[in-house]
C-alpha atoms as a PDB file:
ATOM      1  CA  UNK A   1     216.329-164.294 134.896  1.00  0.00           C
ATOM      2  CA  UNK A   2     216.536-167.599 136.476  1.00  0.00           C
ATOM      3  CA  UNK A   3     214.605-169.020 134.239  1.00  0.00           C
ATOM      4  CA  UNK A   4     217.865-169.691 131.827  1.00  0.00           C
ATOM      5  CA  UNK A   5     219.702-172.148 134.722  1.00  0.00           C
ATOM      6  CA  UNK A   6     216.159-174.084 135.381  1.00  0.00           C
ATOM      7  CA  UNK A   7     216.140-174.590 131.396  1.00  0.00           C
ATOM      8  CA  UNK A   8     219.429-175.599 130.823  1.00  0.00           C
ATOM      9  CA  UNK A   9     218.515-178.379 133.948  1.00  0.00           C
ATOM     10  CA  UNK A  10     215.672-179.452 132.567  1.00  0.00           C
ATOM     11  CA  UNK A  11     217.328-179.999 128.889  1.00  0.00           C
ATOM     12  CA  UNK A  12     220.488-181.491 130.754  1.00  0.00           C
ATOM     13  CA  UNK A  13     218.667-184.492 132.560  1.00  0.00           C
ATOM     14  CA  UNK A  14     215.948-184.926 129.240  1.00  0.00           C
ATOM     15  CA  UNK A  15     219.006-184.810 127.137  1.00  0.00           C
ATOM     16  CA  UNK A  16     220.328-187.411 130.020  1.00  0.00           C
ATOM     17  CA  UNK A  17     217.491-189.672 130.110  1.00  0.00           C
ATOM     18  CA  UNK A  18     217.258-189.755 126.344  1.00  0.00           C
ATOM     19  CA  UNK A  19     220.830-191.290 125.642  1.00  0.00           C
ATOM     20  CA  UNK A  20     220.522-193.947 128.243  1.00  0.00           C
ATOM     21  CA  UNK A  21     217.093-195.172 126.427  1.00  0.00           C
ATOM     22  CA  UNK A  22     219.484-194.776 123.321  1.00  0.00           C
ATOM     23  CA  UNK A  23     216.697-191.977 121.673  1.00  0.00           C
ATOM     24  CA  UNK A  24     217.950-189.604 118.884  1.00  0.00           C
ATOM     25  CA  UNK A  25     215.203-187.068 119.418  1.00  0.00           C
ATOM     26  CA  UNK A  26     213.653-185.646 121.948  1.00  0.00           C
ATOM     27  CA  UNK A  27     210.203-184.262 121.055  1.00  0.00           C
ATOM     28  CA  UNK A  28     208.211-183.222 124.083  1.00  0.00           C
ATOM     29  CA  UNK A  29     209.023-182.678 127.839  1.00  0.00           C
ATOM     30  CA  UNK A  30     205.741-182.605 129.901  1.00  0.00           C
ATOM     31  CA  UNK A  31     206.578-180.312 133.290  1.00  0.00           C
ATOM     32  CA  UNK A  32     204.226-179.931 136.204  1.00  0.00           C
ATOM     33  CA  UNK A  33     204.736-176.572 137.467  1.00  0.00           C
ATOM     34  CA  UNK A  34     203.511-175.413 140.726  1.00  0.00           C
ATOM     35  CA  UNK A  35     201.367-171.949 141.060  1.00  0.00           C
ATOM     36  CA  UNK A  36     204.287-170.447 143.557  1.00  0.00           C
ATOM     37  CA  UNK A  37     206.980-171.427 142.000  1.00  0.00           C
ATOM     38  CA  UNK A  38     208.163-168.207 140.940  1.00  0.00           C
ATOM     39  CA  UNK A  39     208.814-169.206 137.114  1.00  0.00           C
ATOM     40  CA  UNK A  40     207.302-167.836 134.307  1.00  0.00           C
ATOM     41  CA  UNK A  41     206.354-170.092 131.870  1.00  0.00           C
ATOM     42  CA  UNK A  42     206.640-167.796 128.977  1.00  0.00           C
ATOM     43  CA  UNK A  43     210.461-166.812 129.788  1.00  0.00           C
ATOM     44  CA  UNK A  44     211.142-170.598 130.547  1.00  0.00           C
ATOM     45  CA  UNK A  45     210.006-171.966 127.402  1.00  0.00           C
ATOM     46  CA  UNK A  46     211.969-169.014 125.725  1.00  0.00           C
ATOM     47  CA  UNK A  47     215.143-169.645 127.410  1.00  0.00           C
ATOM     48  CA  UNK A  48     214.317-173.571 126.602  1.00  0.00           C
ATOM     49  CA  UNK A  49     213.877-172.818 122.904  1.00  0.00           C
ATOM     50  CA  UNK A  50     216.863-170.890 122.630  1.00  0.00           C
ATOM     51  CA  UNK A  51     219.432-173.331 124.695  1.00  0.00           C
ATOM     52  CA  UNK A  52     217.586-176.637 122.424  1.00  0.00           C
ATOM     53  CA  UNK A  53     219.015-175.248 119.039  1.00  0.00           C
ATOM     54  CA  UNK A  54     221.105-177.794 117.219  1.00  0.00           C
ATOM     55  CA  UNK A  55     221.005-180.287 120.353  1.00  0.00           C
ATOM     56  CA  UNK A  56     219.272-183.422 120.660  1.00  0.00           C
ATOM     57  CA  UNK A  57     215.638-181.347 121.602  1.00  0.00           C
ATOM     58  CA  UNK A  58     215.844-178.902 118.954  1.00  0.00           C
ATOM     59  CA  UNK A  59     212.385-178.338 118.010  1.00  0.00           C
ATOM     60  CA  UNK A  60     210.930-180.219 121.335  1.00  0.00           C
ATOM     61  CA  UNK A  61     207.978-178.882 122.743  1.00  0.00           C
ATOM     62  CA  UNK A  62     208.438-177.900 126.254  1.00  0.00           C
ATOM     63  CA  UNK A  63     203.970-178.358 127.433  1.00  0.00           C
ATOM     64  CA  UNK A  64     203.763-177.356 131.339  1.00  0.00           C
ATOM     65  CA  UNK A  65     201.028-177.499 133.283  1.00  0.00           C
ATOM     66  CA  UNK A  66     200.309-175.171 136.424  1.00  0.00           C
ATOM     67  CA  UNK A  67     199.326-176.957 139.491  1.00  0.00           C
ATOM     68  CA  UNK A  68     198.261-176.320 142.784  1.00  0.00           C
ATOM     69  CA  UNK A  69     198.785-179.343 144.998  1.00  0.00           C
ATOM     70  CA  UNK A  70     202.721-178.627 145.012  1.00  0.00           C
ATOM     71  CA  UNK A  71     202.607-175.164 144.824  1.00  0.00           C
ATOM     72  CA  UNK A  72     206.101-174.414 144.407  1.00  0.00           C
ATOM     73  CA  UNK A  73     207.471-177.532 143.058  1.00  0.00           C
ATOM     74  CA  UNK A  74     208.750-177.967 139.513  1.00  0.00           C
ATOM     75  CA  UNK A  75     208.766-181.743 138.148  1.00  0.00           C
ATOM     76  CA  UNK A  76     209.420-183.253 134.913  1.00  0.00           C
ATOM     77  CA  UNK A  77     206.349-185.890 134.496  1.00  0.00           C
ATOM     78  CA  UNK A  78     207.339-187.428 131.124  1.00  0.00           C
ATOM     79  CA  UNK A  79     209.666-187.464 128.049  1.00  0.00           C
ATOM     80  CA  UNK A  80     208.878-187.782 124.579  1.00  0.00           C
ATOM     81  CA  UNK A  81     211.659-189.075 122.280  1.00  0.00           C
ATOM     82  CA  UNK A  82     211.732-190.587 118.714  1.00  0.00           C
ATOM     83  CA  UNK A  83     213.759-194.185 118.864  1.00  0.00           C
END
């Protein structure tokens, strides 16, 4: 289940991102996920809730949106964080 490595990269550059805008939280990570991809969005927000606990996106929302333009890209469009 590769799902668990892209997770743990996508929490490891928000959690990144975060501490060089000096955030404490982050709350939301948009993704833009492309129809080919070969990642299912149900095991990668598991995986993503699991490796958040008790780490600066503990409770985040991980929102992703299929699209078709890129269809096997993965991108992170935005980051929400509490200051």
């Amino acid at each position: 289940m590769h799902e668990v490595a892209v997770a743990q990269s996508i929490l490891d550059m928000a959690a990144d991102v975060a501490k060089q805008n000096n955030a404490v939280k982050i709350t939301r990570i948009n993704l833009r996920l492309g129809a080919h991809a070969c990642i299912n969005p149900d095991s990668l927000e598991f995986a993503f809730s699991c490796l958040s606990q008790d780490g600066i996106a503990d409770g985040a929302k991980l929102w992703i949106t299929q699209v078709d333009g890129d269809p096997f890209g993965l991108e992170i469009e935005s980051i929400e964080v509490d200051d």
